[in-house]
C-alpha atoms as a PDB file:
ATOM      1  CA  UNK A   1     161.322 -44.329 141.379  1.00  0.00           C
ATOM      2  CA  UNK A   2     158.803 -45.294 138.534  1.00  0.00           C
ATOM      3  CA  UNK A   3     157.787 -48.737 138.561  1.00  0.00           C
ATOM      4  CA  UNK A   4     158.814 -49.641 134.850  1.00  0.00           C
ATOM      5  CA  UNK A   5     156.265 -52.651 134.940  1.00  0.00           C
ATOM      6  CA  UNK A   6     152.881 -50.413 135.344  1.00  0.00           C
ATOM      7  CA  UNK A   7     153.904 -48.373 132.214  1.00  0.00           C
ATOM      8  CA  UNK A   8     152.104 -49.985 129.088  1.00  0.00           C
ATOM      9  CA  UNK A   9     152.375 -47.067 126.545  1.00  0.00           C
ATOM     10  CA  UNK A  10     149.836 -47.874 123.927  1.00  0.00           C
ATOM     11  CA  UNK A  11     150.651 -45.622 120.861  1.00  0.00           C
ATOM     12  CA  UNK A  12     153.855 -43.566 120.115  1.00  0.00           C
ATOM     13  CA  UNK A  13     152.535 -40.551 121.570  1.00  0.00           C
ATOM     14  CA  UNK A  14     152.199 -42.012 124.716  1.00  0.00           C
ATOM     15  CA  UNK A  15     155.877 -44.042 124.630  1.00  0.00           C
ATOM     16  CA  UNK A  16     157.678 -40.385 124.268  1.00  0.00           C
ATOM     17  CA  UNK A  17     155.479 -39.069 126.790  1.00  0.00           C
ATOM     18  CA  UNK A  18     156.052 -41.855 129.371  1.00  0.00           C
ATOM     19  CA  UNK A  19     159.809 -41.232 128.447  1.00  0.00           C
ATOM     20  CA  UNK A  20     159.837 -37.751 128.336  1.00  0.00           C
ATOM     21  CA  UNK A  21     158.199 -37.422 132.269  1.00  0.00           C
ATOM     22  CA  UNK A  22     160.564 -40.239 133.499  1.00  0.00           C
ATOM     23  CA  UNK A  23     163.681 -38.104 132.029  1.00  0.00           C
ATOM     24  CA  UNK A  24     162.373 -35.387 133.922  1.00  0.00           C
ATOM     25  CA  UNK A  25     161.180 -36.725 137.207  1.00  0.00           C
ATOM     26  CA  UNK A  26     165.480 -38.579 136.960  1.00  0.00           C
ATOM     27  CA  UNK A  27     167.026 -37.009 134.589  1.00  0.00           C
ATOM     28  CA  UNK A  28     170.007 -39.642 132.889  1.00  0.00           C
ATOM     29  CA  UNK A  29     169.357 -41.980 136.097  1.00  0.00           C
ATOM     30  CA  UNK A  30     166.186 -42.880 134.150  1.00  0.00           C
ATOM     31  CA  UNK A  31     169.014 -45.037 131.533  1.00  0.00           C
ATOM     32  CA  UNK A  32     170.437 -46.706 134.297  1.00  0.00           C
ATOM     33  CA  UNK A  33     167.076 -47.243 135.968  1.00  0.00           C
ATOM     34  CA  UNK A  34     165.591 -48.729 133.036  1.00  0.00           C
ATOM     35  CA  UNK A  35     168.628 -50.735 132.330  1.00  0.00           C
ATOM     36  CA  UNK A  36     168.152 -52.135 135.568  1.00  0.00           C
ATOM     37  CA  UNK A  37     164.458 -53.435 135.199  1.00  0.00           C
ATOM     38  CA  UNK A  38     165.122 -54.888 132.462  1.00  0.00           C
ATOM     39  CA  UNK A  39     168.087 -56.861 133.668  1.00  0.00           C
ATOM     40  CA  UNK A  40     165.794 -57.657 136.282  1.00  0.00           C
ATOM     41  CA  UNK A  41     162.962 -58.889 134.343  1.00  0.00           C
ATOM     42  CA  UNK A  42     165.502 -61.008 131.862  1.00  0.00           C
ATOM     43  CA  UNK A  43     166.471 -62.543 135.284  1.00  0.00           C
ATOM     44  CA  UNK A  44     163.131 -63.475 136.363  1.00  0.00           C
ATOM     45  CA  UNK A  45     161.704 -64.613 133.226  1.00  0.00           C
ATOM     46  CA  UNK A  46     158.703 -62.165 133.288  1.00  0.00           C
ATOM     47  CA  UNK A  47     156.096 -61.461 131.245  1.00  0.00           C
ATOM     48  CA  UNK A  48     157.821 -60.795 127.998  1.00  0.00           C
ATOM     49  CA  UNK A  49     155.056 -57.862 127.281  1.00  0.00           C
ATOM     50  CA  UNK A  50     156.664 -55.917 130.603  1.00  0.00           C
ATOM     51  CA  UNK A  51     159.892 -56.760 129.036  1.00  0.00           C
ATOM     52  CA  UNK A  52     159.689 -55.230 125.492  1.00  0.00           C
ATOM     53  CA  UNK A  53     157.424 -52.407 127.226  1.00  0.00           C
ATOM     54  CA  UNK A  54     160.984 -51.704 129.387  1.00  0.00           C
ATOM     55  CA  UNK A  55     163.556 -52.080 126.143  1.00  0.00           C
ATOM     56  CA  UNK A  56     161.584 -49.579 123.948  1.00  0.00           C
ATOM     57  CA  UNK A  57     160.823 -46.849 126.473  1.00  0.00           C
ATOM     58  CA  UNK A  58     164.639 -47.331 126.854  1.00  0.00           C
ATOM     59  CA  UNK A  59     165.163 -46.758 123.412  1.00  0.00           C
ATOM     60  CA  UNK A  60     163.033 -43.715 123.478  1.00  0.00           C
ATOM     61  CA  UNK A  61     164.578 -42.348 126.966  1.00  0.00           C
ATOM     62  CA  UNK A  62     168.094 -42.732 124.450  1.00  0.00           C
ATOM     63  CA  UNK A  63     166.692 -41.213 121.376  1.00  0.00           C
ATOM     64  CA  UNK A  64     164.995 -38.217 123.871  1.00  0.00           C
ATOM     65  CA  UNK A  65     168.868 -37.162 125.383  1.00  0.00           C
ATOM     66  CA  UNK A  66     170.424 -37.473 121.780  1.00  0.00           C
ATOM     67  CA  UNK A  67     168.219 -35.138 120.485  1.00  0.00           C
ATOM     68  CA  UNK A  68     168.630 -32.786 123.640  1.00  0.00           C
ATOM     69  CA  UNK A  69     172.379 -33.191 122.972  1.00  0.00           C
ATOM     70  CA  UNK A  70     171.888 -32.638 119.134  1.00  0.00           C
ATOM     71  CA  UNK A  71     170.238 -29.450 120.271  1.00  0.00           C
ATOM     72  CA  UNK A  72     167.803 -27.048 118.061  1.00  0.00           C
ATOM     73  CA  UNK A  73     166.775 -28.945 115.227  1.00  0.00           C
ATOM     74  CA  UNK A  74     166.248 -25.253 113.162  1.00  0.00           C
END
């Protein structure tokens, strides 16, 4: 498993990459995965950084499998 914490994507590019390699490397686990650190930092009261870091590559992981399931954009 990725540790959510290390990941500090810096421009967009980077955010849907990150997201992109942790859909592959556990495929819709990654939601529940990333649901979980979160949850987990809320309930430590962690950096906030690591926190926002978590809820956006979230976001993206949810935007990534909508698209998928949109399929073909053409």
């Amino acid at each position: 498993m990725m540790n959510v914490i290390e990941l500090h994507p810096d421009t967009a590019i980077d955010l849907y990459s990150t997201a992109h390699s942790l859909l592959m490397q556990q495929g819709e686990n990654a939601v529940d995965m990333l649901r979980n650190e979160a949850q987990l930092l809320r309930d430590n009261s962690q950096a906030e950084e690591d926190l926002y870091a978590c809820i956006e590559l979230l976001r993206v992981v949810n935007e990534l499998i909508d698209m998928e399931i949109g399929g073909p954009v053409h």
